[in-house]
PDB file of N, CA and C in Angstrom:
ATOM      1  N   UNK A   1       3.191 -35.869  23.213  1.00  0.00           N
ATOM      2  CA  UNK A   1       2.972 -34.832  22.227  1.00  0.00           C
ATOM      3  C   UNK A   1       3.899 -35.077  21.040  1.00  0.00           C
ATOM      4  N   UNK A   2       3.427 -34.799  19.707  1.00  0.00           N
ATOM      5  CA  UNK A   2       4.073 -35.750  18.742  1.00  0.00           C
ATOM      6  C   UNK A   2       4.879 -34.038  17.946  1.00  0.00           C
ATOM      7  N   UNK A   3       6.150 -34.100  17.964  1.00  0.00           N
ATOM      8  CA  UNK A   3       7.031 -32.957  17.316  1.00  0.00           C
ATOM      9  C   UNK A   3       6.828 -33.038  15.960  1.00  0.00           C
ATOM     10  N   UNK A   4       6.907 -31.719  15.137  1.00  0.00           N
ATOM     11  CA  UNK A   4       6.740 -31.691  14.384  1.00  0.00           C
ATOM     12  C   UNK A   4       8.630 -31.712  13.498  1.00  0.00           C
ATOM     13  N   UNK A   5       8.382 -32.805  11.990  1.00  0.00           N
ATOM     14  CA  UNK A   5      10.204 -32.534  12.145  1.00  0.00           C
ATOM     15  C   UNK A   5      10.542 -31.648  11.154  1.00  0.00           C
ATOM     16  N   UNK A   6      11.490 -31.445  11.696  1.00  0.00           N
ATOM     17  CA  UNK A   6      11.950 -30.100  11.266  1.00  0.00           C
ATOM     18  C   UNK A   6      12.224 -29.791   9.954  1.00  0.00           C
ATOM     19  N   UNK A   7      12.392 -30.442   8.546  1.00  0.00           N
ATOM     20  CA  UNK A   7      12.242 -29.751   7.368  1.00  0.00           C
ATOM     21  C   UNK A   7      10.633 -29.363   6.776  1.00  0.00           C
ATOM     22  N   UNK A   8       9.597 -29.670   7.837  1.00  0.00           N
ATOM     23  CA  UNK A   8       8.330 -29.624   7.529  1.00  0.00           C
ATOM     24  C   UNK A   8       8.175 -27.711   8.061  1.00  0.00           C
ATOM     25  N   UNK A   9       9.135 -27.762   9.560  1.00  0.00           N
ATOM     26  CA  UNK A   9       9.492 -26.458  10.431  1.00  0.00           C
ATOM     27  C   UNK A   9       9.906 -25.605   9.312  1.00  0.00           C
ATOM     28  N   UNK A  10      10.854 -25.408   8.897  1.00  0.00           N
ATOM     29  CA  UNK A  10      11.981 -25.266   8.009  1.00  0.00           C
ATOM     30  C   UNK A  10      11.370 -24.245   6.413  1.00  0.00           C
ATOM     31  N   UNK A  11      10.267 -25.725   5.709  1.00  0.00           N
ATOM     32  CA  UNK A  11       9.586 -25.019   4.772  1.00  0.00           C
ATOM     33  C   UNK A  11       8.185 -24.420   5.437  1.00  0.00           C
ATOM     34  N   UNK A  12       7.814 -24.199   6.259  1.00  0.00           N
ATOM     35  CA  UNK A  12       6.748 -23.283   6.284  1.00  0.00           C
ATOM     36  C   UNK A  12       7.349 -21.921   7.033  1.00  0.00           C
ATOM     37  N   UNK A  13       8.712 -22.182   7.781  1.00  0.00           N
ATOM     38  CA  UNK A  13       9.298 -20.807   8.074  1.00  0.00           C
ATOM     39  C   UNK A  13       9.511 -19.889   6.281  1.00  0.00           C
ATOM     40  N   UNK A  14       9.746 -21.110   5.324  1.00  0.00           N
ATOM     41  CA  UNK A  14      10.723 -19.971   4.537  1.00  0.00           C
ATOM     42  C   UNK A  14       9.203 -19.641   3.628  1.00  0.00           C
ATOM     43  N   UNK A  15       8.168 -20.102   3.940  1.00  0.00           N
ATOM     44  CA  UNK A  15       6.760 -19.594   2.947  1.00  0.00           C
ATOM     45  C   UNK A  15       6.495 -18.435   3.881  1.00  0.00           C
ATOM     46  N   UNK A  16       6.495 -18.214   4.996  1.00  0.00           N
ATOM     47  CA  UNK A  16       5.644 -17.396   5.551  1.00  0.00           C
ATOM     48  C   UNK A  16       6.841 -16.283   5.120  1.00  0.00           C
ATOM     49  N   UNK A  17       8.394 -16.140   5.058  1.00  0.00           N
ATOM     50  CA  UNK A  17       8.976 -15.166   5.267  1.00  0.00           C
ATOM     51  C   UNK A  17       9.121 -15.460   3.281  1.00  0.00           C
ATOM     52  N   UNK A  18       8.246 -15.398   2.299  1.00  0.00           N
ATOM     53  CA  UNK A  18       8.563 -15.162   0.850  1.00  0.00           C
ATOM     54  C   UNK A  18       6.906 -14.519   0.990  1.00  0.00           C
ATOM     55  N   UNK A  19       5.920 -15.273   1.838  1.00  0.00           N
ATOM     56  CA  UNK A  19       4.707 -14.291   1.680  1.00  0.00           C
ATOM     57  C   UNK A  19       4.678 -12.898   1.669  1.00  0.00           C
ATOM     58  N   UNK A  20       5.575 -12.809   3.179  1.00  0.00           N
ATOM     59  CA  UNK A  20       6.192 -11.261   3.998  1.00  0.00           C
ATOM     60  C   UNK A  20       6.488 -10.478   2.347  1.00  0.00           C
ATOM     61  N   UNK A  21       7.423 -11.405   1.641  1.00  0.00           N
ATOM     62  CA  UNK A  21       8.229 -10.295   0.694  1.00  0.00           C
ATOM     63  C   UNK A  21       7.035 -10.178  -0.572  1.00  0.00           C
ATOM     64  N   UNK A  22       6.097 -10.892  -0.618  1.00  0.00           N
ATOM     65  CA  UNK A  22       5.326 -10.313  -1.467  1.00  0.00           C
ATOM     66  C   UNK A  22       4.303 -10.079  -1.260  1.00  0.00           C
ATOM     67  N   UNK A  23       3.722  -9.780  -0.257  1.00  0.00           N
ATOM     68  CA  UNK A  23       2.861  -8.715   0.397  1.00  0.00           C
ATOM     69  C   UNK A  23       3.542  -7.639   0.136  1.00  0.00           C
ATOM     70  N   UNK A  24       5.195  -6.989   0.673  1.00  0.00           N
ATOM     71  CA  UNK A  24       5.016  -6.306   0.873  1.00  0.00           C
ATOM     72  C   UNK A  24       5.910  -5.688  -0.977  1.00  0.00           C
ATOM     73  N   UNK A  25       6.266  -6.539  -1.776  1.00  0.00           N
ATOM     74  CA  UNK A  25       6.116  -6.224  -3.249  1.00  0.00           C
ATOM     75  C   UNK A  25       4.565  -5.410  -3.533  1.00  0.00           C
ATOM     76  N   UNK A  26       3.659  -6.223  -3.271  1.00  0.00           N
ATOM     77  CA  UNK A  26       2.389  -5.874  -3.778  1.00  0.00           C
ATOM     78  C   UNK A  26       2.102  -4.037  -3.218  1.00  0.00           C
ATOM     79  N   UNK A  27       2.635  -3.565  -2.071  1.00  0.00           N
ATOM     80  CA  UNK A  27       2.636  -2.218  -1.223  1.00  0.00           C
ATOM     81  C   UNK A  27       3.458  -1.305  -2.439  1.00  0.00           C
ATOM     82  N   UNK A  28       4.776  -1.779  -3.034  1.00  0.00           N
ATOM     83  CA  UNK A  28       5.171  -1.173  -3.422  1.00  0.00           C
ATOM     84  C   UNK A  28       4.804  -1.061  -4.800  1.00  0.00           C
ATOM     85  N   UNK A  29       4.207  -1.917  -5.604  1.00  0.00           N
ATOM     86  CA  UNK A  29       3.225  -1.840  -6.839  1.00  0.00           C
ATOM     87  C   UNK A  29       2.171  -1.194  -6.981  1.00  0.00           C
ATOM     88  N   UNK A  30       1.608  -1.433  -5.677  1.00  0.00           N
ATOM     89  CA  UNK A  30       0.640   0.163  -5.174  1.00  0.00           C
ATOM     90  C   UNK A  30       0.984   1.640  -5.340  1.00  0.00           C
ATOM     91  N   UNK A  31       2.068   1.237  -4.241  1.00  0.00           N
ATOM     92  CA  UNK A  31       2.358   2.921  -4.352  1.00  0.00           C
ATOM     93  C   UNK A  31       2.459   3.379  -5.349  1.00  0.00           C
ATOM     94  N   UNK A  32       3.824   3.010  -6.585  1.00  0.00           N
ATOM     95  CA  UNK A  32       4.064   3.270  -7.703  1.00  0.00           C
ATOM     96  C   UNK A  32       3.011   3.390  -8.605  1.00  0.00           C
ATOM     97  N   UNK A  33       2.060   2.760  -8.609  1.00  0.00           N
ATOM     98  CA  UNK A  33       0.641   3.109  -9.804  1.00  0.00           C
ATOM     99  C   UNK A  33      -0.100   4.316  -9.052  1.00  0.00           C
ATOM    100  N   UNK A  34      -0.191   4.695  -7.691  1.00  0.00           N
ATOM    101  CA  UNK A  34      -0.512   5.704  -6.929  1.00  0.00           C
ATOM    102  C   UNK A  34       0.322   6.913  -7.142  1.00  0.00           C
ATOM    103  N   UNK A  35       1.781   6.590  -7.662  1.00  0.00           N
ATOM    104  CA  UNK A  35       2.861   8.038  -7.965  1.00  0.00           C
ATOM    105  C   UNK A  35       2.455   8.324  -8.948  1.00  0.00           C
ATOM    106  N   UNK A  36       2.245   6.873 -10.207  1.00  0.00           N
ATOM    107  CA  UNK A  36       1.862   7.268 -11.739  1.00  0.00           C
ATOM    108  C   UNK A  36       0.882   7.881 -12.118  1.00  0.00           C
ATOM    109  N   UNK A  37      -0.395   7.538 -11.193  1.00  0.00           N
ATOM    110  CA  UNK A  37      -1.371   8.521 -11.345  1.00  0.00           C
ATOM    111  C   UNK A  37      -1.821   9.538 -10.678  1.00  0.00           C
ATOM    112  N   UNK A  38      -0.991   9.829  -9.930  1.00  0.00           N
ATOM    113  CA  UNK A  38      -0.728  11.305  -9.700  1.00  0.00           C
ATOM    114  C   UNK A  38       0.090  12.387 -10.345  1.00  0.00           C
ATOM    115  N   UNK A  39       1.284  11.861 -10.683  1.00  0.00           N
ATOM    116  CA  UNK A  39       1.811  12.506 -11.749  1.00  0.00           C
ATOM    117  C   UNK A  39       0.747  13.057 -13.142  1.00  0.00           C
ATOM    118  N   UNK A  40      -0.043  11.921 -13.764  1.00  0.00           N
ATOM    119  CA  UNK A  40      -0.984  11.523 -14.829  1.00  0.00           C
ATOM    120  C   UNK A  40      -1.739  12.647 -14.624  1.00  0.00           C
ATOM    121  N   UNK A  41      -2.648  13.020 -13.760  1.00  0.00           N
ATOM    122  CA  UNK A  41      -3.329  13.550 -13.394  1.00  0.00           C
ATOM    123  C   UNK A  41      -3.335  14.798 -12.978  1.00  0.00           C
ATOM    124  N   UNK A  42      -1.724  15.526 -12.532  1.00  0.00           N
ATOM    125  CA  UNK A  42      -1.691  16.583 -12.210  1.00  0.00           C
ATOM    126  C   UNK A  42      -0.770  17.227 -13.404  1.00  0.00           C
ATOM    127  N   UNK A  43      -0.684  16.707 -14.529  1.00  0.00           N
ATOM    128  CA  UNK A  43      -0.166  16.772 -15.946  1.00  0.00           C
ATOM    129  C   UNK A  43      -1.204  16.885 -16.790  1.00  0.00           C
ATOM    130  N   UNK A  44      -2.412  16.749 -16.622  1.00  0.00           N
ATOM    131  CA  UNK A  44      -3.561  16.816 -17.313  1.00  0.00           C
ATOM    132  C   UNK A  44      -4.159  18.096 -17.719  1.00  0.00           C
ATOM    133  N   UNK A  45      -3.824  18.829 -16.615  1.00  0.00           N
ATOM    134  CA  UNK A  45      -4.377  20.478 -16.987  1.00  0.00           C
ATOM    135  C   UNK A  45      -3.265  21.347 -15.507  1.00  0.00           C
ATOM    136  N   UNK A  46      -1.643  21.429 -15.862  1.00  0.00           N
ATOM    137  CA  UNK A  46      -1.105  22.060 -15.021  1.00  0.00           C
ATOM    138  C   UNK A  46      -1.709  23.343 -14.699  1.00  0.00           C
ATOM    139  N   UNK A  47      -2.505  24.120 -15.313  1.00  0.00           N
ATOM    140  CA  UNK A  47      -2.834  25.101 -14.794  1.00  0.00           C
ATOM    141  C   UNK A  47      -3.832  25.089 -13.953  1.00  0.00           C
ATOM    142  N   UNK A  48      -4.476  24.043 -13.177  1.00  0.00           N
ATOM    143  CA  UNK A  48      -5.847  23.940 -13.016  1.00  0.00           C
ATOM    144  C   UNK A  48      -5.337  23.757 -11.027  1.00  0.00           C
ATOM    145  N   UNK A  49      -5.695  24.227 -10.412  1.00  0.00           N
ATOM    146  CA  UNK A  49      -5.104  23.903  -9.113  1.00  0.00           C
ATOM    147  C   UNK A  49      -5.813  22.536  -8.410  1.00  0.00           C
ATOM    148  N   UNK A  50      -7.118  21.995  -8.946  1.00  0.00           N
ATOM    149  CA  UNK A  50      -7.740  21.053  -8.803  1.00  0.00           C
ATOM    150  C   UNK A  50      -6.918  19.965  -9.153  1.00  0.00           C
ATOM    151  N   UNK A  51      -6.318  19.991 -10.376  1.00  0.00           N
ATOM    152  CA  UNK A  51      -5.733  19.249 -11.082  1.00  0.00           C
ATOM    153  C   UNK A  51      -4.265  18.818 -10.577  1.00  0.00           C
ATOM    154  N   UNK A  52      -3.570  19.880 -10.263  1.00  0.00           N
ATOM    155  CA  UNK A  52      -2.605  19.436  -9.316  1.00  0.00           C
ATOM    156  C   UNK A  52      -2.406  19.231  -7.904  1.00  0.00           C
ATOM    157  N   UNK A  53      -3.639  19.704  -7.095  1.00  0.00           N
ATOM    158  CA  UNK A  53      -3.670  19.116  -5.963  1.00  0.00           C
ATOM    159  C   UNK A  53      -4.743  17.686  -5.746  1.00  0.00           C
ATOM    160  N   UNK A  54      -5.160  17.315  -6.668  1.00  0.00           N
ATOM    161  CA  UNK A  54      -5.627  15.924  -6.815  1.00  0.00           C
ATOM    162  C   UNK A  54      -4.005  14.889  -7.264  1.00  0.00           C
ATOM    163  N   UNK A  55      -3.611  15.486  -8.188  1.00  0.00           N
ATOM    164  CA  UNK A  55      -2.043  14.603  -8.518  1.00  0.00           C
ATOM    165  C   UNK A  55      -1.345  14.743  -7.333  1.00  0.00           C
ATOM    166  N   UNK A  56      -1.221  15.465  -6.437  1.00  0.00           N
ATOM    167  CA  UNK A  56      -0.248  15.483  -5.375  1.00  0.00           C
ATOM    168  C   UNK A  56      -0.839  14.963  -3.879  1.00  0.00           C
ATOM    169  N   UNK A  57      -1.880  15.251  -4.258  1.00  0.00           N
ATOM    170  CA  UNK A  57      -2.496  13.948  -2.857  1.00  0.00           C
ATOM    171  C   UNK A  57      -2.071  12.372  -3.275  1.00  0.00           C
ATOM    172  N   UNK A  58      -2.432  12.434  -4.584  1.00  0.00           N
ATOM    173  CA  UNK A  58      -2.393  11.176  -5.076  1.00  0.00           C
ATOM    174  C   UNK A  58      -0.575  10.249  -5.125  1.00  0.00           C
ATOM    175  N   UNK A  59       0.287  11.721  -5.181  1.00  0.00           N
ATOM    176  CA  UNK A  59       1.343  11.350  -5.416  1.00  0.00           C
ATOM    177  C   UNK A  59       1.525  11.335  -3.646  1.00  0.00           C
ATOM    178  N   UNK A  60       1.545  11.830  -2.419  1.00  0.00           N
ATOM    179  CA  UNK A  60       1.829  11.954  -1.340  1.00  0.00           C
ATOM    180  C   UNK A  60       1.045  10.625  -0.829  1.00  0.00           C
ATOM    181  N   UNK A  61       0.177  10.120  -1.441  1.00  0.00           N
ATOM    182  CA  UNK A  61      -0.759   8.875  -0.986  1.00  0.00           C
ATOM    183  C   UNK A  61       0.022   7.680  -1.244  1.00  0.00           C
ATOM    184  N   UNK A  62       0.952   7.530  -2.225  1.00  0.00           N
ATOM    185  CA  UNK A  62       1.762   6.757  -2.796  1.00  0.00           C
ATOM    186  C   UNK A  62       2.714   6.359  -1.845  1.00  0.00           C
ATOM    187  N   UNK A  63       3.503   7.364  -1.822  1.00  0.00           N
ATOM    188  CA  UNK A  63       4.785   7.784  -0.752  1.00  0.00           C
ATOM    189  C   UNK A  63       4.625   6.942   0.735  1.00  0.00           C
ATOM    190  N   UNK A  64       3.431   7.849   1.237  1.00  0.00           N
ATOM    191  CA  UNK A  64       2.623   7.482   2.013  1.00  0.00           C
ATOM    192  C   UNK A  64       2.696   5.382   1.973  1.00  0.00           C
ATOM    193  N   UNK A  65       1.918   5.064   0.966  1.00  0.00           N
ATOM    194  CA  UNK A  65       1.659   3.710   1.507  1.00  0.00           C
ATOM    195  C   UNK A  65       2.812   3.041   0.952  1.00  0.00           C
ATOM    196  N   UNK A  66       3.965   3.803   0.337  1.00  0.00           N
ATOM    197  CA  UNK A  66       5.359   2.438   0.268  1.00  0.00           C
ATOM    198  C   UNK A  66       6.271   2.604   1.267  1.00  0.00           C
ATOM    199  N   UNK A  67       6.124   3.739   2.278  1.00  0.00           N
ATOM    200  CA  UNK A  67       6.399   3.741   3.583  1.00  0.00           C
ATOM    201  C   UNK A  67       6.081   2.673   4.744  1.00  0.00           C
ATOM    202  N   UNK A  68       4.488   2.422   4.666  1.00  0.00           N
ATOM    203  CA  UNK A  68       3.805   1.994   5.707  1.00  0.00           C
ATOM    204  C   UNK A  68       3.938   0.451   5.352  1.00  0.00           C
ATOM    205  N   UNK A  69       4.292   0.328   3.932  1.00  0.00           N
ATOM    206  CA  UNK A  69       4.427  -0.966   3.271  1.00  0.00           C
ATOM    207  C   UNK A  69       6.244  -2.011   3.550  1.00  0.00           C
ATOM    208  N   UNK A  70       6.685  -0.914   3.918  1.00  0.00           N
ATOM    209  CA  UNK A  70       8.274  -1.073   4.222  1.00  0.00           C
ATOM    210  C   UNK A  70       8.111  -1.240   5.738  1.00  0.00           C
ATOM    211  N   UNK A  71       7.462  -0.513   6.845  1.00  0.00           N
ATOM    212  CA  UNK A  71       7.323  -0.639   7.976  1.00  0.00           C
ATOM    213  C   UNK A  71       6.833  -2.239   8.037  1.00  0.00           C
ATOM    214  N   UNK A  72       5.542  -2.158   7.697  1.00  0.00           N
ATOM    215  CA  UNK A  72       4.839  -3.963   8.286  1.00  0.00           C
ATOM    216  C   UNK A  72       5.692  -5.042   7.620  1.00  0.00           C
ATOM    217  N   UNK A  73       6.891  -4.781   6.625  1.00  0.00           N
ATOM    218  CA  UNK A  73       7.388  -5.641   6.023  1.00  0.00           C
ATOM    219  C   UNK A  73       8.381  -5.895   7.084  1.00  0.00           C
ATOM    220  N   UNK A  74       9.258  -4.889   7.313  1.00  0.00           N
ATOM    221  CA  UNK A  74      10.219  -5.192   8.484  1.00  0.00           C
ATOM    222  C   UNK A  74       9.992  -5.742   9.807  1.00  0.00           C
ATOM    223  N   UNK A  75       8.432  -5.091  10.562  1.00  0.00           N
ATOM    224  CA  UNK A  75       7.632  -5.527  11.919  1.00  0.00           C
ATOM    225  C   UNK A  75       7.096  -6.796  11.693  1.00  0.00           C
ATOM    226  N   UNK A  76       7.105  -7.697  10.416  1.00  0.00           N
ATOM    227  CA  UNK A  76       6.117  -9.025  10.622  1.00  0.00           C
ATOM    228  C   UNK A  76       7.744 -10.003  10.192  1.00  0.00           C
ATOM    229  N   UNK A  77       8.553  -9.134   9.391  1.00  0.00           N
ATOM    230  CA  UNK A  77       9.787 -10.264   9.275  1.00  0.00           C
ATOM    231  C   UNK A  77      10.836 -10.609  10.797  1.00  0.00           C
ATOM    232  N   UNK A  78      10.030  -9.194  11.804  1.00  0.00           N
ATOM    233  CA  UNK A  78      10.543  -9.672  13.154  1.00  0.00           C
ATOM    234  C   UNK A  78      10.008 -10.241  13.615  1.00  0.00           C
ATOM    235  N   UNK A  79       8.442 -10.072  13.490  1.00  0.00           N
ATOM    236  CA  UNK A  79       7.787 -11.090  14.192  1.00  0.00           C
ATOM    237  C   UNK A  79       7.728 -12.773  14.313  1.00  0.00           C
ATOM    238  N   UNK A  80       8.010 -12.959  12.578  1.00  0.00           N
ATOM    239  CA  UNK A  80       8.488 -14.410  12.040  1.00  0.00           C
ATOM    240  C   UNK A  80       9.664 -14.920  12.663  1.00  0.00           C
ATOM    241  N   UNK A  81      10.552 -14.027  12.776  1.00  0.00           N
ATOM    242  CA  UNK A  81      11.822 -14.667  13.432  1.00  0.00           C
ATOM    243  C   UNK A  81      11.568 -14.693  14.756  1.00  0.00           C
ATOM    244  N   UNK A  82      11.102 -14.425  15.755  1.00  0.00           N
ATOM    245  CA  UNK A  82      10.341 -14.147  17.183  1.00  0.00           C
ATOM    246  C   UNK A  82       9.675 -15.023  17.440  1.00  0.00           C
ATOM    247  N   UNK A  83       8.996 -15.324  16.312  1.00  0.00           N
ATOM    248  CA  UNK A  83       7.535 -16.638  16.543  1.00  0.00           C
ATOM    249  C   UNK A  83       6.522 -15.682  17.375  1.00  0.00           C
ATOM    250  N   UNK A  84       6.347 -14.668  16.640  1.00  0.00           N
ATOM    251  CA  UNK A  84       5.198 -13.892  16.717  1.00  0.00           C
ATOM    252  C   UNK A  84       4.332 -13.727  16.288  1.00  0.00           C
ATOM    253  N   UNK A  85       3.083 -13.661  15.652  1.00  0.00           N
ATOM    254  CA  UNK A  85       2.331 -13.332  14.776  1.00  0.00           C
ATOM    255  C   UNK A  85       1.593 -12.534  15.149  1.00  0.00           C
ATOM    256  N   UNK A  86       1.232 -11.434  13.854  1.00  0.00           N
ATOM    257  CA  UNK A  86       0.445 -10.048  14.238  1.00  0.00           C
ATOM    258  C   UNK A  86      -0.407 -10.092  13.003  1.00  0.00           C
ATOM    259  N   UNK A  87      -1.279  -9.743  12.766  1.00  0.00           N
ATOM    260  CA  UNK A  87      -2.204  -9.227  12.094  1.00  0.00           C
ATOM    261  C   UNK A  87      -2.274  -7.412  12.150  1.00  0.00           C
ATOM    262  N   UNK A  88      -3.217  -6.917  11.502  1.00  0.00           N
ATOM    263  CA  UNK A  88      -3.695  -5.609  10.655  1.00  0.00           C
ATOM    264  C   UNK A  88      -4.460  -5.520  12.220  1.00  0.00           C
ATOM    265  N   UNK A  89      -4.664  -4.337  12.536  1.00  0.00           N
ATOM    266  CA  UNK A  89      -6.263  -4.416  13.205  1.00  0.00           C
ATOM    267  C   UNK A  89      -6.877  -3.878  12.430  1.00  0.00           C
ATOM    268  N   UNK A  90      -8.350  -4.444  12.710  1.00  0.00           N
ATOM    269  CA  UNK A  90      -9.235  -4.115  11.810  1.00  0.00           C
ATOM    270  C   UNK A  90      -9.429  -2.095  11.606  1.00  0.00           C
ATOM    271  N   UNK A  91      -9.117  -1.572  12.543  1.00  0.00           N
ATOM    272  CA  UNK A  91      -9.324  -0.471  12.184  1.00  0.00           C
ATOM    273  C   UNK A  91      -8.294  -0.113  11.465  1.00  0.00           C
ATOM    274  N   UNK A  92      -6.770  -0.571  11.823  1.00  0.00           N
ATOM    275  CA  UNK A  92      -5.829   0.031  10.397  1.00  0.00           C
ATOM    276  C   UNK A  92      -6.478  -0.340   8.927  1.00  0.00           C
ATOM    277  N   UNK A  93      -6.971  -1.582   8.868  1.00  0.00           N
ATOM    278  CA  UNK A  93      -7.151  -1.719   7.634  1.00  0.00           C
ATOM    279  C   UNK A  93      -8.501  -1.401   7.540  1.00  0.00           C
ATOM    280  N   UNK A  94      -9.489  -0.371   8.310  1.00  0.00           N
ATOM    281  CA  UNK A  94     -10.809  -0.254   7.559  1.00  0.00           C
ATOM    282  C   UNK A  94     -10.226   1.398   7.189  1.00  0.00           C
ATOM    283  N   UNK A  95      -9.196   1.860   7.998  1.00  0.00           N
ATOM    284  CA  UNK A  95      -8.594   3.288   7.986  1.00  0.00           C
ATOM    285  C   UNK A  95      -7.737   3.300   6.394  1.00  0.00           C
ATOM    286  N   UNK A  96      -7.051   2.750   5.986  1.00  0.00           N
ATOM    287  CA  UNK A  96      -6.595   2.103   5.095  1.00  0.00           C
ATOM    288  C   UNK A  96      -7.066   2.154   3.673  1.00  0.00           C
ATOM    289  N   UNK A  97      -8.412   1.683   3.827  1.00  0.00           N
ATOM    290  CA  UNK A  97      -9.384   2.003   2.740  1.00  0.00           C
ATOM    291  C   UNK A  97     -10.281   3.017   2.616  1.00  0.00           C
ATOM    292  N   UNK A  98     -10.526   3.481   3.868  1.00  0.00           N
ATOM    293  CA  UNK A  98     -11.487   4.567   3.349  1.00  0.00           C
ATOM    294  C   UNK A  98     -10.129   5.809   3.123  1.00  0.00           C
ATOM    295  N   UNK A  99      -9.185   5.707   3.422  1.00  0.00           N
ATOM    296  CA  UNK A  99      -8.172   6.956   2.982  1.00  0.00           C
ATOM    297  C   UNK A  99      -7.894   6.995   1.151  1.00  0.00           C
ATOM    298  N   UNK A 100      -7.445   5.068   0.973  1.00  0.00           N
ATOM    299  CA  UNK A 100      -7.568   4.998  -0.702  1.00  0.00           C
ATOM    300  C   UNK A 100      -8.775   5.889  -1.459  1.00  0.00           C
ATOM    301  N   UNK A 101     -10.340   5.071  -0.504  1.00  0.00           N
ATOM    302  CA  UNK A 101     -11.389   5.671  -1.385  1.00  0.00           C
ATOM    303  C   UNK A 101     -11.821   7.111  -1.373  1.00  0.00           C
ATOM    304  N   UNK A 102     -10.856   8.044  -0.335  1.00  0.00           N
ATOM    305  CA  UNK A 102     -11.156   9.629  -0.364  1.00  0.00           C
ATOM    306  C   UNK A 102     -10.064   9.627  -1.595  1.00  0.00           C
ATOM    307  N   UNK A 103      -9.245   9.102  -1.862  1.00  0.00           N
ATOM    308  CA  UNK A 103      -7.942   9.792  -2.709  1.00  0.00           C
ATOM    309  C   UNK A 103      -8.708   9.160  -4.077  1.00  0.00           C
ATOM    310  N   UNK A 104      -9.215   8.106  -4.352  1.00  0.00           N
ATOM    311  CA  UNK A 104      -9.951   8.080  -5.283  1.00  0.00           C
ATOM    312  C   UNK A 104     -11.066   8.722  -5.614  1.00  0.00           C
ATOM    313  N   UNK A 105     -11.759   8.886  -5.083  1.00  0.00           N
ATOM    314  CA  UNK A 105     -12.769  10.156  -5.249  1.00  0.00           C
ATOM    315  C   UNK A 105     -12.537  11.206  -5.596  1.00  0.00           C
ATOM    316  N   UNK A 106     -11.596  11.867  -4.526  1.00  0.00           N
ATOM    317  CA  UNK A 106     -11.216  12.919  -5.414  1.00  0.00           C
ATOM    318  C   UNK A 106     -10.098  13.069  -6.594  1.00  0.00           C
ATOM    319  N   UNK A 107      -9.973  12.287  -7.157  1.00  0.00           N
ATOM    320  CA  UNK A 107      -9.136  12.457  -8.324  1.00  0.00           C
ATOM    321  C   UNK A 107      -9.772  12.078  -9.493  1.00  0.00           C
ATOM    322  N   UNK A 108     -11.483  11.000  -9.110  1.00  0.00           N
ATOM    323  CA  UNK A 108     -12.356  11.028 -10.010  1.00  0.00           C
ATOM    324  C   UNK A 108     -12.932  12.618  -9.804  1.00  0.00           C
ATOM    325  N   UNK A 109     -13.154  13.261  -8.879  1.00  0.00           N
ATOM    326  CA  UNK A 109     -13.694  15.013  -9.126  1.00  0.00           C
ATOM    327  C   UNK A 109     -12.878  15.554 -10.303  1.00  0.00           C
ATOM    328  N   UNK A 110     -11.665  15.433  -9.734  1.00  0.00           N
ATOM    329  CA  UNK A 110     -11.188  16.283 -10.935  1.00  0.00           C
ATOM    330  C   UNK A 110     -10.474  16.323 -11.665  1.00  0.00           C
ATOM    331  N   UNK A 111     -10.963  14.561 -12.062  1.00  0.00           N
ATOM    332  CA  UNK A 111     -11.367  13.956 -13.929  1.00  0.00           C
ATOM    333  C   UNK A 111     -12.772  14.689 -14.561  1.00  0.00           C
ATOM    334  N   UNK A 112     -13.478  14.274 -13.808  1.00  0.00           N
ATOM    335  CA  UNK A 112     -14.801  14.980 -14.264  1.00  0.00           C
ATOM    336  C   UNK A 112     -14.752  16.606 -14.008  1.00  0.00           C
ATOM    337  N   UNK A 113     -13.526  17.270 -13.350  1.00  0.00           N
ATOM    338  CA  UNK A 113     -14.279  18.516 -13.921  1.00  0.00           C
ATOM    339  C   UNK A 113     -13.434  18.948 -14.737  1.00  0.00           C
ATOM    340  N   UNK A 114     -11.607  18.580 -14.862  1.00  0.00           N
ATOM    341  CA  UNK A 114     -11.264  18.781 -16.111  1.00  0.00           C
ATOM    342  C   UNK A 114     -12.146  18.488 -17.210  1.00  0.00           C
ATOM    343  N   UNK A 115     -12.862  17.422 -17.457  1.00  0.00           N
ATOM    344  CA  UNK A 115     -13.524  16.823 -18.570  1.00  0.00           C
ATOM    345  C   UNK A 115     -14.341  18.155 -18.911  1.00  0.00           C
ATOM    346  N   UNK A 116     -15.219  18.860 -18.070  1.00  0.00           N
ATOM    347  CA  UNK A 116     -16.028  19.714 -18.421  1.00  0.00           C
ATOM    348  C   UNK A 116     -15.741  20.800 -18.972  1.00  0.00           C
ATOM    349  N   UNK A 117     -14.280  20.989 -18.707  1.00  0.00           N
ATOM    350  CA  UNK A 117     -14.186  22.521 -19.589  1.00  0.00           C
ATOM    351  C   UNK A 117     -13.114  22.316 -20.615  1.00  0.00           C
TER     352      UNK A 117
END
C-alpha cells in the first residue's frame, strides 16, 4: 500500500481547515445582511406591527443562523482534527431553507403591504 507523504497530508489538512473558516465567514455574512434587513424593514413604517414583526423575525433569523454557523464551524474543525468527516443531513439543510424561504416571504408580505398604504 503506497503512503501518502506527508506535505501532500499537511496541505490538504490546512485547505479543508481554511474551507471550515470560510464556510463558516459566509454564515456570518448571512446573518448580518439578515440583521440589516430586518432592522431595514422594521424601520420602514415603525408604527405598523406587520412591519416590525417581519424586521424582528428577520432580525431573530439572523441571530439564529450566526449561532448555528459558529456551532458547525467548531463541530467540523473537531471533526478535521479527529479525521472525521460529517456532512449536513439532508433534512437540516432542506429545514434550513424552507425556514430562510418562510422569513423571506414574509418580509416580501409586508413590503407589499406597506407599499399599499
Amino acid at each position: 500500500m503506497r503512503s501518502v507523504p506527508r506535505e501532500v497530508e499537511t496541505e490538504a489538512t490546512v485547505r479543508d481547515h481554511l474551507a471550515n473558516e470560510r464556510t463558516f465567514l459566509a454564515y456570518v455574512r448571512t446573518s448580518l445582511a439578515m440583521v440589516g434587513f430586518g432592522f431595514v424593514i422594521a424601520r420602514l413604517d415603525p408604527r405598523s406591527v406587520l412591519s416590525l414583526a417581519a424586521g424582528g423575525v428577520m432580525v431573530l433569523g439572523g441571530t439564529v443562523m450566526s449561532l448555528f454557523g459558529a456551532y458547525r464551524y467548531v463541530a467540523e474543525r473537531r471533526a478535521l482534527i479527529d479525521h472525521r468527516w460529517r456532512t449536513l443531513r439532508p433534512a437540516g439543510a432542506v429545514a434550513i431553507a424552507v425556514a430562510l424561504g418562510v422569513l423571506g416571504l414574509f418580509a416580501m408580505y409586508a413590503l407589499i403591504r406597506l407599499a399599499m398604504h
